[in-house]
Protein backbone atom coordinates (compact mmCIF):
# COMPACT_ATOMS: atom_id res chain seq x y z
CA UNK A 1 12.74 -3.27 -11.05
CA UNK A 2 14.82 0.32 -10.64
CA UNK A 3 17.11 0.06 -7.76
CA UNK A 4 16.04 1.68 -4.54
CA UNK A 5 13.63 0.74 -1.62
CA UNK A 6 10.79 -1.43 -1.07
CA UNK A 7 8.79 1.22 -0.59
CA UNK A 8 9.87 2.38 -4.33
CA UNK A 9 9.80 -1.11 -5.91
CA UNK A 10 6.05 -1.05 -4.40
CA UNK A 11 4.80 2.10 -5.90
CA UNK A 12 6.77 1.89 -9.15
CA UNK A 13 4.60 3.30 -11.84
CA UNK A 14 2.03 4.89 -9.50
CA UNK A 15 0.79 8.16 -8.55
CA UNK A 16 2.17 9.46 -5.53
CA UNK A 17 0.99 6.53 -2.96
CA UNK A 18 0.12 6.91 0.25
CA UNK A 19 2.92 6.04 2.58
CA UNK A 20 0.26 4.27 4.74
CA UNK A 21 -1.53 2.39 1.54
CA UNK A 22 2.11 1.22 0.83
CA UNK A 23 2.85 0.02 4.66
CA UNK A 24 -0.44 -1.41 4.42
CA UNK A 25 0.30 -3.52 1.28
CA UNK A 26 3.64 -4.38 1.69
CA UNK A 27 2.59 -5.81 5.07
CA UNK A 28 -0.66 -7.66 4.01
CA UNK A 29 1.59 -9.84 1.42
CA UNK A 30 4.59 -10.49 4.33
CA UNK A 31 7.16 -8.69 2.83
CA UNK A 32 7.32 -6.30 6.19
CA UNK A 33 8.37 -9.35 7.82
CA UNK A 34 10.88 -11.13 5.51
CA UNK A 35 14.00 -11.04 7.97
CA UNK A 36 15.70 -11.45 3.98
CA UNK A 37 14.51 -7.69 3.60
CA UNK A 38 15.55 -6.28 6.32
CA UNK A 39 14.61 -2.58 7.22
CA UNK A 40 10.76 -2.46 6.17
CA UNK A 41 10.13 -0.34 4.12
CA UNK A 42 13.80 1.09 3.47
CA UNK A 43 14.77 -2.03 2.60
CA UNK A 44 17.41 -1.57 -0.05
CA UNK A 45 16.47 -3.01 -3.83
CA UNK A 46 19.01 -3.95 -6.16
CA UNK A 47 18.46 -2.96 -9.95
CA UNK A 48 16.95 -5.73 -11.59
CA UNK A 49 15.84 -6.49 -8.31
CA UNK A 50 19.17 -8.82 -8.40
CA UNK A 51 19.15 -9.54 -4.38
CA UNK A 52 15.39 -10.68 -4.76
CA UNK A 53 13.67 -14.30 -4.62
CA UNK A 54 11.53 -15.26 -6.67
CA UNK A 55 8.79 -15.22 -3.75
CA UNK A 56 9.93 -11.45 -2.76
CA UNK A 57 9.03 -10.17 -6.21
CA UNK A 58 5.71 -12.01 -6.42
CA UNK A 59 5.11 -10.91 -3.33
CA UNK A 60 5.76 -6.87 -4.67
CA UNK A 61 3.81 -7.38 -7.77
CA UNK A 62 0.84 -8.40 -5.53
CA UNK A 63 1.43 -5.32 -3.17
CA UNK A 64 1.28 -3.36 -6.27
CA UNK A 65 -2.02 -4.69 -7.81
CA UNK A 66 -3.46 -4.06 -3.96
CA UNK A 67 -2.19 0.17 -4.51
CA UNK A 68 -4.12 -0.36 -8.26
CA UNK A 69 -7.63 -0.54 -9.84
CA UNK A 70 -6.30 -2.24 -12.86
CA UNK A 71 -6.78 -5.63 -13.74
CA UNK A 72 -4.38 -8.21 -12.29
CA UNK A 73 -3.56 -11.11 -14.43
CA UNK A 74 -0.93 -13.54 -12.21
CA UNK A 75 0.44 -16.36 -13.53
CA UNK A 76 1.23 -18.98 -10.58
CA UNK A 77 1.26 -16.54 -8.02
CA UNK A 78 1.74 -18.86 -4.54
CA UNK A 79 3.92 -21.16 -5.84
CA UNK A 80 7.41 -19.78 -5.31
CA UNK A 81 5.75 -19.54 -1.44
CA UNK A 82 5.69 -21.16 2.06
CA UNK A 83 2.43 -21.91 3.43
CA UNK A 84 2.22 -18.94 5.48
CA UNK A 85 2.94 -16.50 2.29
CA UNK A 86 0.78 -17.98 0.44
CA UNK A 87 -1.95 -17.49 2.20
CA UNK A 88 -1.39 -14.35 2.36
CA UNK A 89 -1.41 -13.75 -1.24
CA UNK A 90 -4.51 -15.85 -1.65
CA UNK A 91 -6.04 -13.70 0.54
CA UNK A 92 -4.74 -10.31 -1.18
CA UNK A 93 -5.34 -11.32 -4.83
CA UNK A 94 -9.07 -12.40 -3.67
CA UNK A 95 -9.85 -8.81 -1.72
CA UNK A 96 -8.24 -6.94 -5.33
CA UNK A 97 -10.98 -9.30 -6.99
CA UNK A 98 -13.76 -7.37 -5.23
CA UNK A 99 -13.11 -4.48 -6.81
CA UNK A 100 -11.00 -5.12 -10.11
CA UNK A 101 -10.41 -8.01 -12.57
CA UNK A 102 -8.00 -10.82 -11.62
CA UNK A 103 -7.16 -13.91 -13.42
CA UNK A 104 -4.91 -16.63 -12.31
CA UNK A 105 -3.10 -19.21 -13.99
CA UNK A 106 -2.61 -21.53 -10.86
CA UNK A 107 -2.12 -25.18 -10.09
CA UNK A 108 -3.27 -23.89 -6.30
CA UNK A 109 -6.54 -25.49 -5.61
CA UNK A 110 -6.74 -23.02 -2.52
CA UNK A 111 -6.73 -20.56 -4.73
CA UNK A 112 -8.85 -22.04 -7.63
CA UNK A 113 -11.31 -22.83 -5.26
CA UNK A 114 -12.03 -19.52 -4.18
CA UNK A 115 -12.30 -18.32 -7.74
CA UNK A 116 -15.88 -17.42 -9.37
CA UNK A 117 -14.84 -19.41 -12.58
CA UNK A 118 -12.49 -21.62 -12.92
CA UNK A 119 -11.25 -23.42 -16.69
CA UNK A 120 -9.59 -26.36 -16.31
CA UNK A 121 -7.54 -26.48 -18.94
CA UNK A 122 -7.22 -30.72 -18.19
CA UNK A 123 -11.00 -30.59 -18.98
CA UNK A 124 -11.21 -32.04 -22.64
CA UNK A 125 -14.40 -29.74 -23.74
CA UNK A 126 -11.92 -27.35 -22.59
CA UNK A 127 -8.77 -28.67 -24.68
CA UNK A 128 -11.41 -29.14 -27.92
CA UNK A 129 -11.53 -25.46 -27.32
CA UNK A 130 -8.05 -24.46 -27.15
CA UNK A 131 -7.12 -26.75 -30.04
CA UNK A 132 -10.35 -25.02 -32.03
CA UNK A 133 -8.77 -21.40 -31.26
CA UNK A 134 -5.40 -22.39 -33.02
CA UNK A 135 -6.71 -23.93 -36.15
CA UNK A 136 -5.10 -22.14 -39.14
CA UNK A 137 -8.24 -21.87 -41.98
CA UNK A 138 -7.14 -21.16 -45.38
């Protein structure tokens, strides 16, 4: 993460974003009101994103996948999150599934739930698999 604003760490490697799209995103994953970030959207990044939590930056990486078409591929996504957050995340990563490709790795069975397929990699039919897709044939 470059240092700057939110409202920069949000729209990194985008086209020009809408300032509203941005507002919009920032505030449908909490981050507008983090009293940790204060100022909104001016909020002041550190490079690195040094002055972040863990939560804060999942929470950006989901804003960002709601500003994109691409596919989002999050691994644990709620769990650096209070209940509240969480939620909200849940709910953003399944309205970006409605229009693009997301797949979790999550322990959340909120989230799992919710999913249109789920692979449980406890399964064993599922671990036969993943043991078959590492054999080494001569």
């Amino acid at each position: 993460m470059l240092s700057g604003t939110l409202a920069d760490a949000i729209s990194w490697n985008r086209a020009p974003a809408c300032p509203t799209r941005i507002q919009l995103a920032a505030d449908r994953v909490g981050l507008l009101a983090d009293g940790l970030l204060p100022g909104g959207l001016e909020a002041r990044i550190a490079s690195g994103g040094e002055n972040l939590s863990g939560g804060q930056r999942l929470r950006i990486g989901i804003a960002r996948a709601l500003l994109s078409k691409r596919p989002v591929f999050a691994d644990e996504p709620t769990a650096k999150l209070d209940t509240e957050n969480a939620a909200r995340v849940r709910q953003a990563l399944l309205d970006c599934a409605r229009d693009q490709l997301v797949v979790v790795a999550t322990h959340d069975r909120n989230l799992a739930d919710r999913a249109d397929m789920v692979l449980d990699l406890d399964e064993p039919r599922i671990a036969a698999m993943e043991a078959a897709s590492w054999a080494v044939i001569p």
